[in-house]
C-alpha atoms as a PDB file:
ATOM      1  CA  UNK A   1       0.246 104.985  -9.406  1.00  0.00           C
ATOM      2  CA  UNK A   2       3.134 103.490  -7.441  1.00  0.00           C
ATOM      3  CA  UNK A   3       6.752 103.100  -8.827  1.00  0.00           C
ATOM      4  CA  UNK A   4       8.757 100.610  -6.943  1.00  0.00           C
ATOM      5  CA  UNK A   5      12.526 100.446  -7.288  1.00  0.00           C
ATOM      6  CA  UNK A   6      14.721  97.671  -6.535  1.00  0.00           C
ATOM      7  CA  UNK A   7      18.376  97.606  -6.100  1.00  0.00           C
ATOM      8  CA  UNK A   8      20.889  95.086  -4.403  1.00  0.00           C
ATOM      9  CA  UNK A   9      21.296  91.960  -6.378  1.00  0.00           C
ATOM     10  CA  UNK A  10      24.543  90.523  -6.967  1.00  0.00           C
ATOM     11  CA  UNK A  11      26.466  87.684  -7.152  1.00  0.00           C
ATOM     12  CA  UNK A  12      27.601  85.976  -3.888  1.00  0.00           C
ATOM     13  CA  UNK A  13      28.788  82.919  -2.754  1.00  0.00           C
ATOM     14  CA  UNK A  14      26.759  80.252  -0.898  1.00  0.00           C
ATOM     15  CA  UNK A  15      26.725  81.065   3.223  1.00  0.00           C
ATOM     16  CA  UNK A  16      27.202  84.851   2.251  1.00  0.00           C
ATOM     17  CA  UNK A  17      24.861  87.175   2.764  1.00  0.00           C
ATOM     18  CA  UNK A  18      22.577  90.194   0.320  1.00  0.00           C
ATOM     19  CA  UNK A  19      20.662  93.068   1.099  1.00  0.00           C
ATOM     20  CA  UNK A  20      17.977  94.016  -1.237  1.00  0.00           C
ATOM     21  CA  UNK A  21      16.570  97.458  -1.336  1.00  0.00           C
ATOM     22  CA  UNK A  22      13.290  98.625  -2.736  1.00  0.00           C
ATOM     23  CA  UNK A  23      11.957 102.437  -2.853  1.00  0.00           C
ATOM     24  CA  UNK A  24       8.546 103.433  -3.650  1.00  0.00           C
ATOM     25  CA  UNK A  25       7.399 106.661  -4.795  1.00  0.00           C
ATOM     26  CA  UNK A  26       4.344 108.141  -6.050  1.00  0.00           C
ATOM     27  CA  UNK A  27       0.645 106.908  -4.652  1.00  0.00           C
ATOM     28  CA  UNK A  28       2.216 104.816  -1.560  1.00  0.00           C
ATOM     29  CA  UNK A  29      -1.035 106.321   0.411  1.00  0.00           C
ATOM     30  CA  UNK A  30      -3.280 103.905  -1.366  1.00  0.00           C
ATOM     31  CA  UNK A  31      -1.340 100.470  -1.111  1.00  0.00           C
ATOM     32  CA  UNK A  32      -1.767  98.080   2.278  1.00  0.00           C
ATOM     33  CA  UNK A  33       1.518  96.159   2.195  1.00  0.00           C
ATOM     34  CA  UNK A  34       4.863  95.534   0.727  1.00  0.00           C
ATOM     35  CA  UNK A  35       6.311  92.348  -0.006  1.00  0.00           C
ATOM     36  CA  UNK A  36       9.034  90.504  -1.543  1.00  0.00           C
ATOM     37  CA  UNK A  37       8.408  88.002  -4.325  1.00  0.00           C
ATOM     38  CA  UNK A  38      11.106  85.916  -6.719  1.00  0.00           C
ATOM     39  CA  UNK A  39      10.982  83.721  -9.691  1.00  0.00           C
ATOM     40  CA  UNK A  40      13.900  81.687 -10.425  1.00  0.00           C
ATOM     41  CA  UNK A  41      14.517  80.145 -14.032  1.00  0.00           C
ATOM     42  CA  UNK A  42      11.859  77.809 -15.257  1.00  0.00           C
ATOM     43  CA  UNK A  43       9.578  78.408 -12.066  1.00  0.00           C
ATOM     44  CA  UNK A  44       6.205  79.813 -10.963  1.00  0.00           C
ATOM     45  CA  UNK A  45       7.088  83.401  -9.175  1.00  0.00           C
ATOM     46  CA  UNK A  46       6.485  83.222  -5.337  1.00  0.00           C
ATOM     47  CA  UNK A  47       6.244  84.886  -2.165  1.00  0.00           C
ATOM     48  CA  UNK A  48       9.207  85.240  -0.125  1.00  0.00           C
ATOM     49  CA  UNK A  49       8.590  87.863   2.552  1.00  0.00           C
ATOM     50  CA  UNK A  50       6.260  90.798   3.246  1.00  0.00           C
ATOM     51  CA  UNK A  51       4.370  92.886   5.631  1.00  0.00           C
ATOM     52  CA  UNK A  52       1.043  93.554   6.002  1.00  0.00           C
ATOM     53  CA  UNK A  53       0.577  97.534   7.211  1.00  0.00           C
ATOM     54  CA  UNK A  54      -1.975  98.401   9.680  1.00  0.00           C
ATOM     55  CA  UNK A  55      -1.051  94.695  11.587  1.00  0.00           C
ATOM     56  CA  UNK A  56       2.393  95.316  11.628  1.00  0.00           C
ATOM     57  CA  UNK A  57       2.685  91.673  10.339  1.00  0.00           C
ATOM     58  CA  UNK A  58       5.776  90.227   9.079  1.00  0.00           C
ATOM     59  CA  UNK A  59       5.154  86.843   6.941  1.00  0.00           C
ATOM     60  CA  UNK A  60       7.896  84.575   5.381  1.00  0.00           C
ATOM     61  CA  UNK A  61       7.748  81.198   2.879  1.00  0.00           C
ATOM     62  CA  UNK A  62       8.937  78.837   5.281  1.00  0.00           C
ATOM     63  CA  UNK A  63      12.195  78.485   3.149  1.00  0.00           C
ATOM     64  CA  UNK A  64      13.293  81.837   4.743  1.00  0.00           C
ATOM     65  CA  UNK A  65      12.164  81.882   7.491  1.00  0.00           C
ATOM     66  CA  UNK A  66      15.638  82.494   9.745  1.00  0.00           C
ATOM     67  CA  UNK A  67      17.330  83.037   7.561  1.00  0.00           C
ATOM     68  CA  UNK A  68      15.774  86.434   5.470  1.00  0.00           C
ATOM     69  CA  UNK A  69      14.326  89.412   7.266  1.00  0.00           C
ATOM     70  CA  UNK A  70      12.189  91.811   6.238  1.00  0.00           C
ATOM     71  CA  UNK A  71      12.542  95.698   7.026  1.00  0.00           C
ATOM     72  CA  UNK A  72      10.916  99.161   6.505  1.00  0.00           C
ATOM     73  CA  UNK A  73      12.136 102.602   6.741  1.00  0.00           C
ATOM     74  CA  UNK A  74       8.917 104.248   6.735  1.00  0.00           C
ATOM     75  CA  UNK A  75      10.953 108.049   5.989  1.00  0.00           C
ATOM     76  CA  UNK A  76      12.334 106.623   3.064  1.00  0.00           C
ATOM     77  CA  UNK A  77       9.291 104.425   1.760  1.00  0.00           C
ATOM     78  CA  UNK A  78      11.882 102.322   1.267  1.00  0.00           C
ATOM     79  CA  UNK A  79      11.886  98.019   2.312  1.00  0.00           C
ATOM     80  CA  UNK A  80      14.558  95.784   2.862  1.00  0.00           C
ATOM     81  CA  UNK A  81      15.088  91.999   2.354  1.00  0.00           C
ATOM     82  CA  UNK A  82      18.123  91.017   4.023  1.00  0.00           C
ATOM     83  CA  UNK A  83      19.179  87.730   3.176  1.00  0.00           C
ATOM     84  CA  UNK A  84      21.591  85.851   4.827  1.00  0.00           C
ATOM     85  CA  UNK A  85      22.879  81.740   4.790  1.00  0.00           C
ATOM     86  CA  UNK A  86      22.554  82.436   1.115  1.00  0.00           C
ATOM     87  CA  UNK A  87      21.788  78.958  -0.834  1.00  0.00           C
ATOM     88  CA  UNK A  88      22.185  78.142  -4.254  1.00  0.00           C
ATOM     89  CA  UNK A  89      18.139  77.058  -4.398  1.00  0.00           C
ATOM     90  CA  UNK A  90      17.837  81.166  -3.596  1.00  0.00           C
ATOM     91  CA  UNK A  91      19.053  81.882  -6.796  1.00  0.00           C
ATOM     92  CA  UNK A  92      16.301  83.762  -8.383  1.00  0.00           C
ATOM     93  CA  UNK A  93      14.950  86.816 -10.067  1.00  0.00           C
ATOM     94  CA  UNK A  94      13.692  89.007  -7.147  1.00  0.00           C
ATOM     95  CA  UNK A  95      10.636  91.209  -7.407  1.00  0.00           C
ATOM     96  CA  UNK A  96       9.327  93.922  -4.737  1.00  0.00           C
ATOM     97  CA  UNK A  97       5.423  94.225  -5.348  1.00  0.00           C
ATOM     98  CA  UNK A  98       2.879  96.990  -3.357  1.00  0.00           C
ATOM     99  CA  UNK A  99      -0.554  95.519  -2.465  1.00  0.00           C
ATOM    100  CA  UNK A 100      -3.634  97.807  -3.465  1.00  0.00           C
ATOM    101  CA  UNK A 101      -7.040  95.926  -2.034  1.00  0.00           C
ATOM    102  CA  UNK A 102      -6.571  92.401  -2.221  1.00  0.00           C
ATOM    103  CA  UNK A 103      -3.705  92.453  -5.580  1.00  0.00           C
ATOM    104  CA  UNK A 104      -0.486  93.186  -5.916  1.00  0.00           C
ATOM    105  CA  UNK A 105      -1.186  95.681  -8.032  1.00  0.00           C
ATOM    106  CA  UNK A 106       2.417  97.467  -8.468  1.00  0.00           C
ATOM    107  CA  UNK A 107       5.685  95.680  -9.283  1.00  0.00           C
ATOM    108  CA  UNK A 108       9.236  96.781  -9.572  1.00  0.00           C
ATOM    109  CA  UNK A 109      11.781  95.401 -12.152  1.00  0.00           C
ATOM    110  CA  UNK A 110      13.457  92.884 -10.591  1.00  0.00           C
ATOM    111  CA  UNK A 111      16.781  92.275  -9.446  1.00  0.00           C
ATOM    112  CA  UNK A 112      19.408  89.336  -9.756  1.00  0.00           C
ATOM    113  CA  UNK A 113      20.551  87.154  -7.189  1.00  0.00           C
ATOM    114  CA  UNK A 114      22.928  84.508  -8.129  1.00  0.00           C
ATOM    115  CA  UNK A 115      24.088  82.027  -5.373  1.00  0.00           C
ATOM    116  CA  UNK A 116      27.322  80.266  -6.193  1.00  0.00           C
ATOM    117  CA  UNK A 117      28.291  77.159  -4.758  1.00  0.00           C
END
């Protein structure tokens, strides 16, 4: 088992900037990447950033992309998402998710992020 923990959400202000934390403990060994997912109110939960381990691959949802980037800290198994150029269309319920095999098998508990405009 893996237990993902996010922290970071807020409120902020559209331009300003968020920096989401997750920390993993427990059976980190067995999972193959980390990534960043969010669902925002009435919406399908996607992908917004994540990396894939043993290619040292970073991908982002093109709506991102320059804007949000993705970090590790590999002594803290803990990620990052830091989001700047914050819009009001990021406003979402934001999930970090381990990958066992092909699944995301393990999910934290979300955070808030509410952009204002």
């Amino acid at each position: 088992q893996v237990q993902l923990v996010e922290s970071g959400g807020g409120v902020v202000q559209a331009g300003g900037s968020l920096r989401l934390s997750c920390t993993a403990s427990g059976h980190t060994f067995s999972t193959n990447a980390m990534g960043w997912f969010r669902q925002a109110s009435g919406k399908e939960r996607e992908f917004v950033a994540g990396v894939t381990w043993s290619a040292d691959i970073t991908y982002y949802v093109d709506s991102v992309k320059g804007r949000f980037t993705f970090s590790s800290d590999n002594a803290k198994n803990t990620v990052y998402l830091q989001m700047n150029s914050l819009k009001s269309e990021d406003t979402a319920v934001y999930y970090c998710a381990a990958r066992k095999g092909a699944a995301y098998t393990y999910w934290g508990q979300g955070t808030q992020v509410t952009v204002s405009s």
